[in-house]
Structures are given as structure tokens and as C-alpha cells.
C-alpha atoms as a PDB file:
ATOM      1  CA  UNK A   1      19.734 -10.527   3.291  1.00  0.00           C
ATOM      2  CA  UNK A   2      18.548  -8.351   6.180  1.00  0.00           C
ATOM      3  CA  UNK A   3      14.559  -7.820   7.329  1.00  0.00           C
ATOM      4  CA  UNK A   4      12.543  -4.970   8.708  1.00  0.00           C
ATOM      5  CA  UNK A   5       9.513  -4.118   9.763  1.00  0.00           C
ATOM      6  CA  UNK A   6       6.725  -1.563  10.729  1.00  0.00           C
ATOM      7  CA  UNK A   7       3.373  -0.925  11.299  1.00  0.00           C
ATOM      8  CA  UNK A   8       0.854   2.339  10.656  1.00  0.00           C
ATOM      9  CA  UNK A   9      -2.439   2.898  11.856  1.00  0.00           C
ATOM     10  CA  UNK A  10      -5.052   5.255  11.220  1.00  0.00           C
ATOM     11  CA  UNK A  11      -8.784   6.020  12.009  1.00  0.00           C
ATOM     12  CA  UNK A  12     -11.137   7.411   9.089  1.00  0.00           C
ATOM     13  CA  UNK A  13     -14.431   8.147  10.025  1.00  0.00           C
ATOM     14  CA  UNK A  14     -16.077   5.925   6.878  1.00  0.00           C
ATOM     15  CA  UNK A  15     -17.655   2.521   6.552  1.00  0.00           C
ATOM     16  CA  UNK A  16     -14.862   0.032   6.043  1.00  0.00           C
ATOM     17  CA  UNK A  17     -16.319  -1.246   2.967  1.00  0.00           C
ATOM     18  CA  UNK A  18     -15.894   1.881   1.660  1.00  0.00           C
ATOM     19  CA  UNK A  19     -11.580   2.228   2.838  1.00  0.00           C
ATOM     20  CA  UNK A  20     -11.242  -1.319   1.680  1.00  0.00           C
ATOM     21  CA  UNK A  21     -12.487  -0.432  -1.710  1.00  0.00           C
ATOM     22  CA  UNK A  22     -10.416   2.768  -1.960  1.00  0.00           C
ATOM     23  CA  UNK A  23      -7.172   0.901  -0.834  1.00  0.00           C
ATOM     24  CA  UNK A  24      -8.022  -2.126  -3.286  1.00  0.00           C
ATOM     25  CA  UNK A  25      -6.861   0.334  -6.404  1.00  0.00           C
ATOM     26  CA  UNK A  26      -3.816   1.938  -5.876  1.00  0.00           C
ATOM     27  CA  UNK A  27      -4.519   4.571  -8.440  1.00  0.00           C
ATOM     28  CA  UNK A  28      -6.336   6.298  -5.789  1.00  0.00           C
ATOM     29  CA  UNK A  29      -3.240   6.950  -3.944  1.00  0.00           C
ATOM     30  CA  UNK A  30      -1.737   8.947  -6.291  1.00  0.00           C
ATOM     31  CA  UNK A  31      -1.802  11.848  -4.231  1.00  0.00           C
ATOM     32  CA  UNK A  32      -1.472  10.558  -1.345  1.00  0.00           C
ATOM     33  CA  UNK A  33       1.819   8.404  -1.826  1.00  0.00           C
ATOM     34  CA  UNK A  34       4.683  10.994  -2.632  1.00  0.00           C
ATOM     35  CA  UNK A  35       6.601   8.771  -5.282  1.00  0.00           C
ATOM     36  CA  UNK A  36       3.632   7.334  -6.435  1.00  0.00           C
ATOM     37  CA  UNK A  37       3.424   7.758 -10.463  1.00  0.00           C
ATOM     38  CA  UNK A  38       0.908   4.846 -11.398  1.00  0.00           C
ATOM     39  CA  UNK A  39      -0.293   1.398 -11.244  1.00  0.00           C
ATOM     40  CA  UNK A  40      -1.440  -0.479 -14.417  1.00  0.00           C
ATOM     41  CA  UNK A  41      -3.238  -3.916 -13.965  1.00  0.00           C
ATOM     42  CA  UNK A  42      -1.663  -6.703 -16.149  1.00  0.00           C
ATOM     43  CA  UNK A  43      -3.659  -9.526 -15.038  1.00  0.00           C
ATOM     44  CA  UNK A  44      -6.259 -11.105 -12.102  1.00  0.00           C
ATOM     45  CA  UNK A  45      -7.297 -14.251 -11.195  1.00  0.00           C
ATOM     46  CA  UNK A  46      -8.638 -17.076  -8.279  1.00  0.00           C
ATOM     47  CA  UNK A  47      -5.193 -18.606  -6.479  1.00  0.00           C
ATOM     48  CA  UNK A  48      -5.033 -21.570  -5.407  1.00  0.00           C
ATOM     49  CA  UNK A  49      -5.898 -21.190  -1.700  1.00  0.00           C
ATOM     50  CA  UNK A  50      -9.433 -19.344  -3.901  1.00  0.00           C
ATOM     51  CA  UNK A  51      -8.303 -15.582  -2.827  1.00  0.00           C
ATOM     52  CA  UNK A  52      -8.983 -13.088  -5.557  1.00  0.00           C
ATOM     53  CA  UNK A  53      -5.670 -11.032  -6.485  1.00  0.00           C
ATOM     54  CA  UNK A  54      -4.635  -8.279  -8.630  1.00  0.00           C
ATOM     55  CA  UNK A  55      -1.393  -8.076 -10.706  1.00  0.00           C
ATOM     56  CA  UNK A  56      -0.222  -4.623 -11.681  1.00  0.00           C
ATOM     57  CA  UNK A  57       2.902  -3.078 -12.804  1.00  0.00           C
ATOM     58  CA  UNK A  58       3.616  -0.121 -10.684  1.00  0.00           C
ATOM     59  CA  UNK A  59       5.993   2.937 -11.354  1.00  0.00           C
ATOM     60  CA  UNK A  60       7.294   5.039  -8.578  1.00  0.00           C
ATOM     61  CA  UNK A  61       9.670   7.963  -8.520  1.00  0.00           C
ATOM     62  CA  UNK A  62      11.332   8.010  -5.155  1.00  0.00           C
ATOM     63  CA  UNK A  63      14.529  10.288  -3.793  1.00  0.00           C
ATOM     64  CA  UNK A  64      18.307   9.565  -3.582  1.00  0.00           C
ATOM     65  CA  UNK A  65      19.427  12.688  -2.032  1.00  0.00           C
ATOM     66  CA  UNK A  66      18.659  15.264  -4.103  1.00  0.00           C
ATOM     67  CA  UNK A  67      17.606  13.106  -7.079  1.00  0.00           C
ATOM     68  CA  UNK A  68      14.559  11.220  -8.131  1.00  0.00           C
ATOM     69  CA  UNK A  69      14.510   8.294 -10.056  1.00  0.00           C
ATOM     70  CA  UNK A  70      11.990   6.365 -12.136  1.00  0.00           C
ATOM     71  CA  UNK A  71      11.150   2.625 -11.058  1.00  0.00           C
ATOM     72  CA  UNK A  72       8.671   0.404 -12.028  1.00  0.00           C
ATOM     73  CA  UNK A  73       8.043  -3.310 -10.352  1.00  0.00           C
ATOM     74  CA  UNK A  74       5.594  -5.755 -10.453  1.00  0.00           C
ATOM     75  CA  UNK A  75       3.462  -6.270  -7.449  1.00  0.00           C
ATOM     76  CA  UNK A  76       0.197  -8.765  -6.685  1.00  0.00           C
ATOM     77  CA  UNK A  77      -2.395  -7.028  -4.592  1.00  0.00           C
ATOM     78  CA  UNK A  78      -4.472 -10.567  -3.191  1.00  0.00           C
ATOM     79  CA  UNK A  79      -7.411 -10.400  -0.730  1.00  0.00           C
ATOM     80  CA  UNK A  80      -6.417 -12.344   2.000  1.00  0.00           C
ATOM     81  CA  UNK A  81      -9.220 -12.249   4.141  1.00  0.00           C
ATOM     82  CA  UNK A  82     -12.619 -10.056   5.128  1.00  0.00           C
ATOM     83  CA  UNK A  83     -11.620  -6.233   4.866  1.00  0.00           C
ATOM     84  CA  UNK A  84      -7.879  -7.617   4.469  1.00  0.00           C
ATOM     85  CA  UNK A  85      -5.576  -6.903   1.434  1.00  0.00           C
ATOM     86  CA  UNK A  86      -1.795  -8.371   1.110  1.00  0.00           C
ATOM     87  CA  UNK A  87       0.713  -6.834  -1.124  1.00  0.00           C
ATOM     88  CA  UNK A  88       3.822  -8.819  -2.428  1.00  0.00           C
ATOM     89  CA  UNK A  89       6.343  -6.096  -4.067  1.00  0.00           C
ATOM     90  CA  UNK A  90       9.483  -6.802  -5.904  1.00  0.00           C
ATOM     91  CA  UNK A  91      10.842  -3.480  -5.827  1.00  0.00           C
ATOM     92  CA  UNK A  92      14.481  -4.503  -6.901  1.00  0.00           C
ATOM     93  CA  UNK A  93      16.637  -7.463  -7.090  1.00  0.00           C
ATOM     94  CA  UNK A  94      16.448  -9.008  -3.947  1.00  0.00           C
ATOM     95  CA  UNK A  95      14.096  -6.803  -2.690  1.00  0.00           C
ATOM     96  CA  UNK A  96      10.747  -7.422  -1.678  1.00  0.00           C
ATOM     97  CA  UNK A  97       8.527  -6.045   0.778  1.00  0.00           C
ATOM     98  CA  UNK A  98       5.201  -7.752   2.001  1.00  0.00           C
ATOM     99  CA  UNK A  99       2.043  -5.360   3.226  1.00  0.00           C
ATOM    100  CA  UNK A 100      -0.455  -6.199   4.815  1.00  0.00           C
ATOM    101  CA  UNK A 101      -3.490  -4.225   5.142  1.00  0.00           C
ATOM    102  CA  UNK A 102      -6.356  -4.324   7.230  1.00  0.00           C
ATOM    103  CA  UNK A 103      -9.432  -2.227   7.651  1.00  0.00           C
ATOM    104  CA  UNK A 104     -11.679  -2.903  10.901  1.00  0.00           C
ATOM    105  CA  UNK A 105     -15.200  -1.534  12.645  1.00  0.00           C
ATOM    106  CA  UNK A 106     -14.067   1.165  15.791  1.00  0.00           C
ATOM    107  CA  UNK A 107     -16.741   2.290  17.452  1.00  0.00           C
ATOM    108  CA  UNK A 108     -18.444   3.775  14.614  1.00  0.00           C
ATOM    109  CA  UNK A 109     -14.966   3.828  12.595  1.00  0.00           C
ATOM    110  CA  UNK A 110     -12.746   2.380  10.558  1.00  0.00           C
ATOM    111  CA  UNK A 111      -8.966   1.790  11.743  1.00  0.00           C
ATOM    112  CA  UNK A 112      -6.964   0.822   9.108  1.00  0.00           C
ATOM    113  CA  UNK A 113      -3.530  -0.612   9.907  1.00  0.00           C
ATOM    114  CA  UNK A 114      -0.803  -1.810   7.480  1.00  0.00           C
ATOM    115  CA  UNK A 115       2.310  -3.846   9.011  1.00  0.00           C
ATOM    116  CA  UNK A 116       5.009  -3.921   6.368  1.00  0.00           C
ATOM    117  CA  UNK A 117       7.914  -6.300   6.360  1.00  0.00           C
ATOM    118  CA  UNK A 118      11.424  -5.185   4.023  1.00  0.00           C
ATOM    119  CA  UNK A 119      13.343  -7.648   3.261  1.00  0.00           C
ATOM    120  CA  UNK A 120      16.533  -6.404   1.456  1.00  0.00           C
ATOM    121  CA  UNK A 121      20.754  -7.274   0.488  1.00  0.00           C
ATOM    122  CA  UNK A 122      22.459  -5.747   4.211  1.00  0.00           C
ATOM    123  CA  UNK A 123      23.647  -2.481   1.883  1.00  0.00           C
ATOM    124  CA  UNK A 124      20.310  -1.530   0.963  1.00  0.00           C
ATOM    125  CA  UNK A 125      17.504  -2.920   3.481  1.00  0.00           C
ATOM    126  CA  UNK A 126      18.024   1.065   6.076  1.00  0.00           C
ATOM    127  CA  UNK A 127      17.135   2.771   2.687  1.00  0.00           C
ATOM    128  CA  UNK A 128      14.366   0.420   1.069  1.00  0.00           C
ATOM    129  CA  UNK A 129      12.613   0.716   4.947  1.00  0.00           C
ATOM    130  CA  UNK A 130      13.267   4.620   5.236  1.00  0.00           C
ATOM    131  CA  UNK A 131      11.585   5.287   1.595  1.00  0.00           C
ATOM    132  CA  UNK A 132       8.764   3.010   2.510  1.00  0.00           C
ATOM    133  CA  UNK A 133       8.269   4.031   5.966  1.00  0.00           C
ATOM    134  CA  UNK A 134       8.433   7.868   4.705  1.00  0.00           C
ATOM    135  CA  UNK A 135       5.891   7.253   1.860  1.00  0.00           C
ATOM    136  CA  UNK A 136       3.492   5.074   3.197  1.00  0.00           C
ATOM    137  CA  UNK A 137       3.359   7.489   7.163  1.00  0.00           C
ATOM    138  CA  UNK A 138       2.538  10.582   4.737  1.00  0.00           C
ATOM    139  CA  UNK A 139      -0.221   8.020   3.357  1.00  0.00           C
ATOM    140  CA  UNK A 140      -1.617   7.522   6.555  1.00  0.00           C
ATOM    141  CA  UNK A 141      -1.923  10.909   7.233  1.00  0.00           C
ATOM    142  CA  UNK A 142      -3.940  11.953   4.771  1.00  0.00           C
ATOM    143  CA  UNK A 143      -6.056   9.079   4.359  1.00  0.00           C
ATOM    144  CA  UNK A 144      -8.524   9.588   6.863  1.00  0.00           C
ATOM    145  CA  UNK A 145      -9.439  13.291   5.090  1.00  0.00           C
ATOM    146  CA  UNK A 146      -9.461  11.940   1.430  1.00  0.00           C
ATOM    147  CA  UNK A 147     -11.558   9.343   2.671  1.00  0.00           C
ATOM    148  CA  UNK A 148     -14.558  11.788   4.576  1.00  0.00           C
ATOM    149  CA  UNK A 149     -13.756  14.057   1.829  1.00  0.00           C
ATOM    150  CA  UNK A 150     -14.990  11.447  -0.739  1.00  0.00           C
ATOM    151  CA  UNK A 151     -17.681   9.876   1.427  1.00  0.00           C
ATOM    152  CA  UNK A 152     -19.400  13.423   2.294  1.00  0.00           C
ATOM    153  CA  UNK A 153     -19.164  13.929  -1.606  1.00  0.00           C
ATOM    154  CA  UNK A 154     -20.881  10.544  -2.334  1.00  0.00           C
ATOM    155  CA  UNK A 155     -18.095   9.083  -4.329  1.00  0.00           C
ATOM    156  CA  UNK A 156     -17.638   5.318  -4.139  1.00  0.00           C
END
């Protein structure tokens, strides 16, 4: 098994209330996230340590060269802390990637940053981190217009 890692940032000029909400359902990324297909909830519930989580099923359809390919994985969405959301993914067999969102008050702001860990077999961690790190940077670059899009529109 191999491990690796980034972080994104972004500011959006919205309450963070209002990013935390949008992030919390990941049907809202569908244009935002280019392999992003859909996420269907399959269950919620209180863990043990009393943070509220999500389960969905998720179905992506990322790129090998010049194909694309269907996958779907299961993936808990818990709030694990004020304006902070943790993802655990298992996108394959031994594959699993860990996110960690967070969305805190800047002057007026809201930066959102996401540090996301890969951890992968040695043959397939580069690949795993490249499709995430592709994906998720595109994300982050449109965010902060979607968001003061929707805001100025009075969409919650």
C-alpha cells in the first residue's frame, strides 16, 4: 500500500453556512466534478462519537486514456465538526481516500479548504491521486462562482 496527499483551497464570497450546506449534498456538484454522475443516499444516522453522517452510493465516470468508465462506491459523508465535513471513499479494492473539508469566516468570506489523503496498492496510488487531484482542482475552481451565482439568486 502506498499514501498521498493534497490540499485545495478556495475563497467564495458567501456565508459559510451557506458553502457548508451546498458541499453537504454532493448532488450539487454535478457540474462541477467532471466524472461526477450521481450520489444516492442509502442510509444516515448518529455514530458513536454523536456526529451526524450520510451514507450514499456514488457513481463516477472517470478517464483511462481515451476511455471512460462507469464506477460506483460507497462513501459516508460524517460531520466532523462546526462547518467541517469528512468523507471516507472506497473507490476500489484497496482503495480509499479520506477528505476532509472545511469551510471558515475570511474577512467577510468563506475559504473552503479540502486536504485529501489516497491511500492505494503501489501500481495504482499515481493514478487514483492524479484523477482525484484533477477532479476535485476543477471543483475548486468553479465553486466560488456557482456559489455567488446561487446566493445572488436566493437559492439555499
Amino acid at each position: 500500500m502506498a499514501q498521498r496527499q493534497f490540499e485545495l483551497t478556495t475563497v467564495a464570497a458567501v456565508d459559510r453556512a451557506f458553502a457548508f450546506q451546498f458541499l453537504q449534498d454532493l448532488n450539487n456538484h454535478r457540474h462541477l466534478h467532471p466524472f461526477f454522475v450521481q450520489a444516492e443516499v442509502v442510509g444516515s444516522g448518529v455514530d458513536a462519537a454523536g456526529c451526524s453522517y450520510q451514507d450514499l452510493l456514488v457513481t463516477e465516470r472517470p478517464r483511462l486514456a481515451f476511455w471512460r468508465y462507469t464506477i460506483t462506491f460507497p462513501t459516508r459523508m460524517v460531520v466532523t465538526g462546526e462547518y467541517e465535513l469528512t468523507s471516507y471513499v472506497a473507490a476500489a479494492l484497496n482503495t480509499r481516500l479520506v477528505n476532509v473539508m472545511r469551510c471558515q469566516r475570511e474577512a467577510g468570506q468563506t475559504r473552503i479548504t479540502e486536504a485529501v489523503t489516497v491511500n492505494a496498492p503501489w501500481a495504482t496510488v499515481g493514478y487514483v491521486s492524479r484523477q482525484a487531484f484533477v477532479a476535485h482542482q476543477r471543483t475548486f475552481t468553479l465553486l466560488p462562482g456557482v456559489l455567488a451565482d446561487l446566493a445572488a439568486r436566493g437559492v439555499s
